[in-house]
N, C-alpha and C. Protein backbone atom coordinates (compact mmCIF):
# COMPACT_ATOMS: atom_id res chain seq x y z
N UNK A 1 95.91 97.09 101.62
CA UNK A 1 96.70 98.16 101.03
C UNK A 1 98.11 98.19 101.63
N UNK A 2 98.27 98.20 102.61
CA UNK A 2 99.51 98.04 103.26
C UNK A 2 100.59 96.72 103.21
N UNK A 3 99.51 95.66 103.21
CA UNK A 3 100.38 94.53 102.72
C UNK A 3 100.85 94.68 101.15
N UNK A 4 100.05 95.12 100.57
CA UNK A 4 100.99 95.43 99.62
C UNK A 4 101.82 96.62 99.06
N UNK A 5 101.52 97.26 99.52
CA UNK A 5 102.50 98.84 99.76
C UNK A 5 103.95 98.09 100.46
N UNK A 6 104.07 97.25 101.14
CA UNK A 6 104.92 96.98 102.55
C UNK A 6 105.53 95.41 101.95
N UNK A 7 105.03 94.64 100.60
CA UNK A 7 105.00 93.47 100.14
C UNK A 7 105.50 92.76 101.26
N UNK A 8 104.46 92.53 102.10
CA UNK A 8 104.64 91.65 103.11
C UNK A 8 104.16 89.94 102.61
N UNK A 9 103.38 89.64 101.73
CA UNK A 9 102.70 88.73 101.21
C UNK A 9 102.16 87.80 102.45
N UNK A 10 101.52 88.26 102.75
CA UNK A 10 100.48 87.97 104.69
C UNK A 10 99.39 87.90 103.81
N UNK A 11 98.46 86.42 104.48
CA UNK A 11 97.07 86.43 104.48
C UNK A 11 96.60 87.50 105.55
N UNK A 12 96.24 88.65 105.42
CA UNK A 12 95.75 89.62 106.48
C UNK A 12 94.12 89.29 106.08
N UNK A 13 93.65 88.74 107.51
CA UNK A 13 91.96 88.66 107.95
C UNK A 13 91.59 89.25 109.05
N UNK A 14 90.56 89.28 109.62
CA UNK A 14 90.03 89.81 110.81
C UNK A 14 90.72 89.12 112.32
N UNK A 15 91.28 87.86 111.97
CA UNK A 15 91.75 87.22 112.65
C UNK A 15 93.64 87.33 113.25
N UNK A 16 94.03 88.47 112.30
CA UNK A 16 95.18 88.22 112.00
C UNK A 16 95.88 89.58 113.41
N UNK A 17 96.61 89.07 113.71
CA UNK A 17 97.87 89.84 114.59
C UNK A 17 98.85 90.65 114.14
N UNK A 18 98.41 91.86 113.59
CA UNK A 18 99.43 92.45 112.71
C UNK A 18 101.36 92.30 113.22
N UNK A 19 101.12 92.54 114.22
CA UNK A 19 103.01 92.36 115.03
C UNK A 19 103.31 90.89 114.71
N UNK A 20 102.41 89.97 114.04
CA UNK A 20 102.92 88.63 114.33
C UNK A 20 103.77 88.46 112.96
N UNK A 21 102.94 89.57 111.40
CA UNK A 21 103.13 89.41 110.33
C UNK A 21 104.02 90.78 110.10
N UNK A 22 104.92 91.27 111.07
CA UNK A 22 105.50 92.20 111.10
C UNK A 22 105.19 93.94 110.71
N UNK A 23 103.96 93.69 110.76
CA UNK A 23 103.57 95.54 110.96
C UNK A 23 103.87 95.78 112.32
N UNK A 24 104.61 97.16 112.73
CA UNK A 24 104.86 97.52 113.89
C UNK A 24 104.63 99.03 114.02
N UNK A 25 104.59 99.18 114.86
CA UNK A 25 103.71 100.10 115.83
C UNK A 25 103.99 102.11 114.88
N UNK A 26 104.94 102.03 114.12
CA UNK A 26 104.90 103.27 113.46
C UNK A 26 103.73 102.69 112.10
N UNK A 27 103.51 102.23 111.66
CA UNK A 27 102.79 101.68 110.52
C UNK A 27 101.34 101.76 111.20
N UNK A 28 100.95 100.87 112.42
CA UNK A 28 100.12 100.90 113.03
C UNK A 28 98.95 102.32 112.84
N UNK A 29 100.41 103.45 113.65
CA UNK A 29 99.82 104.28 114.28
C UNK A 29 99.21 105.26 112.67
N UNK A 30 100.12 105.05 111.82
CA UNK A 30 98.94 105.48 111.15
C UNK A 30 98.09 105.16 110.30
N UNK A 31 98.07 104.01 110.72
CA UNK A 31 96.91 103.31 109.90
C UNK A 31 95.59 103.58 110.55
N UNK A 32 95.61 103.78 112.15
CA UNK A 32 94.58 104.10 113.21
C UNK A 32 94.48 105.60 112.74
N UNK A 33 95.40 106.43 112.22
CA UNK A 33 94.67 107.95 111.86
C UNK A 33 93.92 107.59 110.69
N UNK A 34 94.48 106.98 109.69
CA UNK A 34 94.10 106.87 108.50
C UNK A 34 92.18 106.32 108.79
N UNK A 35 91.91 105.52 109.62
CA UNK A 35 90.97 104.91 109.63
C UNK A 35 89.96 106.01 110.91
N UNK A 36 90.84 106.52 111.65
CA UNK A 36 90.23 108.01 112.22
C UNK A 36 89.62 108.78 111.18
N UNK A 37 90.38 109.34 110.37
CA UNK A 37 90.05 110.52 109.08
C UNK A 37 89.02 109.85 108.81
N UNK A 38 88.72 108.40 108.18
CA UNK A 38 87.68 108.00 107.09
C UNK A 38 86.63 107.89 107.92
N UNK A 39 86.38 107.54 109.40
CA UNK A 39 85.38 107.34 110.12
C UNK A 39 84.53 108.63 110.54
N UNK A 40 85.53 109.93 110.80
CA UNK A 40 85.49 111.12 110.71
C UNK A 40 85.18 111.12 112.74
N UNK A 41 86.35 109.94 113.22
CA UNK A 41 86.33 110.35 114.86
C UNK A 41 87.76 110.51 115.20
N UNK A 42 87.81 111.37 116.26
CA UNK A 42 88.63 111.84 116.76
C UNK A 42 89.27 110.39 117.54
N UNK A 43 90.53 109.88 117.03
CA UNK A 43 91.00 108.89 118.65
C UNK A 43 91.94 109.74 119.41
N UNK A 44 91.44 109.50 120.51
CA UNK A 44 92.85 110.34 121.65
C UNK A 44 94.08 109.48 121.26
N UNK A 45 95.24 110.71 121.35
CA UNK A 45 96.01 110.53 121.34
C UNK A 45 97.20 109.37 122.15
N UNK A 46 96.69 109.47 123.46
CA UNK A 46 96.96 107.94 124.17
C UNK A 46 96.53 106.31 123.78
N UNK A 47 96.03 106.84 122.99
CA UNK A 47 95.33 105.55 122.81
C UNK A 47 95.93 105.14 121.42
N UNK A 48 96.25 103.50 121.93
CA UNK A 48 96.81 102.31 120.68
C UNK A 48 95.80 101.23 120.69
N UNK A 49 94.89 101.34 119.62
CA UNK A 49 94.10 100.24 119.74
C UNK A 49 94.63 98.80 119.52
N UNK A 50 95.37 98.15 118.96
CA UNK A 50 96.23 97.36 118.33
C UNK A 50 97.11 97.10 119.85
N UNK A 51 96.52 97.19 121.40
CA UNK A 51 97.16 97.09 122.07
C UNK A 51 96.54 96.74 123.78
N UNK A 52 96.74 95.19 124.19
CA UNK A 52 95.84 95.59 125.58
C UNK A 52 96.55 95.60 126.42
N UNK A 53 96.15 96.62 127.11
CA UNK A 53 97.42 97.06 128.40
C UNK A 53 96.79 96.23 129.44
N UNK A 54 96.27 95.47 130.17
CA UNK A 54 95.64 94.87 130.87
C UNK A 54 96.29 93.20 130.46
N UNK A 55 96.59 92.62 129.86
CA UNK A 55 96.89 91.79 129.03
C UNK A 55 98.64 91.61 128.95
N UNK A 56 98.28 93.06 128.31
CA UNK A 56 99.84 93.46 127.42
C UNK A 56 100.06 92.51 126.30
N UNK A 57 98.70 92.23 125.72
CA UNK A 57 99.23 91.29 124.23
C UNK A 57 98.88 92.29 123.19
N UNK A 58 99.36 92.11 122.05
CA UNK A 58 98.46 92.68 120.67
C UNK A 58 97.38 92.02 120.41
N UNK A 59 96.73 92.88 119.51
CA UNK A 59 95.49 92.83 119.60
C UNK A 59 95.15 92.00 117.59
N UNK A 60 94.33 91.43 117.51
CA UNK A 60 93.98 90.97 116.39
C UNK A 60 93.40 92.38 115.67
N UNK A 61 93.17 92.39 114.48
CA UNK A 61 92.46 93.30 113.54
C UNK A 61 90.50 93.14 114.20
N UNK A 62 90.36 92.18 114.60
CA UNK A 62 89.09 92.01 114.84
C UNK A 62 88.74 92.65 116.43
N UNK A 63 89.67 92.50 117.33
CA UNK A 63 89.44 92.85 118.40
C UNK A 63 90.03 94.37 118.32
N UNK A 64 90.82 94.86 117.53
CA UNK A 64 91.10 96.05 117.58
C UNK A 64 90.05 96.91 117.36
N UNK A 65 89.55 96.68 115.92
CA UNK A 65 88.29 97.25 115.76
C UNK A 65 86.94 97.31 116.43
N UNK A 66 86.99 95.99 117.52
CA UNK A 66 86.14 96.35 118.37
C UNK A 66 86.79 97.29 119.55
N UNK A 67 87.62 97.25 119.89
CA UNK A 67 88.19 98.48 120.92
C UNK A 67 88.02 99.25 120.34
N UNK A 68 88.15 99.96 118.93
CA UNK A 68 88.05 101.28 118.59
C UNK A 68 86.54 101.49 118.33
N UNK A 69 85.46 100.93 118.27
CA UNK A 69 84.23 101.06 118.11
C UNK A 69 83.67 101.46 119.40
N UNK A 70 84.00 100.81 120.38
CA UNK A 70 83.69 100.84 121.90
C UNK A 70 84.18 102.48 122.10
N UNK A 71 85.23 102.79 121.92
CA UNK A 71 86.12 104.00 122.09
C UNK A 71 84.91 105.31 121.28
N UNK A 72 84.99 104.93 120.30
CA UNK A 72 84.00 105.57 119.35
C UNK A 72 82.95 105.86 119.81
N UNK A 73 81.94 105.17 120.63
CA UNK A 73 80.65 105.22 121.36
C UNK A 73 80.96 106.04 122.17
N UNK A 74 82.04 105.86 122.97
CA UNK A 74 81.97 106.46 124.61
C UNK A 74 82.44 107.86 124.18
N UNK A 75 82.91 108.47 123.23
CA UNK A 75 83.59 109.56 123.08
C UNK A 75 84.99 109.15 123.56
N UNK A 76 85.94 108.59 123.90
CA UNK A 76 86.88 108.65 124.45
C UNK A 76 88.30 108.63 123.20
């Protein structure tokens, strides 16, 4: 939806690095509410999944969603 809202014309997969195909971090952030609302969980506000601070790389669509699943379990 966003790639094409944004006509980025990106193969976007599970694999893909959104910052690499130029989504950045205001787009991001609400795409992580957007996907908050539909899941119906709260993410804290500190938190950028699309982001490892340990690392400091971005995060793939695949590993993001596993950070936010993990996040999801723990309550955090």
């Amino acid at each position: 939806e966003i790639n094409e809202i944004l006509k980025l014309g990106a193969n976007i997969d599970r694999d893909c690095c959104p910052d690499l195909i130029g989504i950045r971090s205001p787009v991001l952030i609400t795409i992580m509410a957007r996907v908050s609302a539909i899941l119906d969980v709260n993410m804290p506000d500190n938190c950028y999944i699309f982001h490892d601070k340990d690392s400091h790389n971005q995060l793939t669509i695949k590993d993001a969603a596993l950070k936010f699943i993990k996040l999801a379990k723990n309550g955090n």
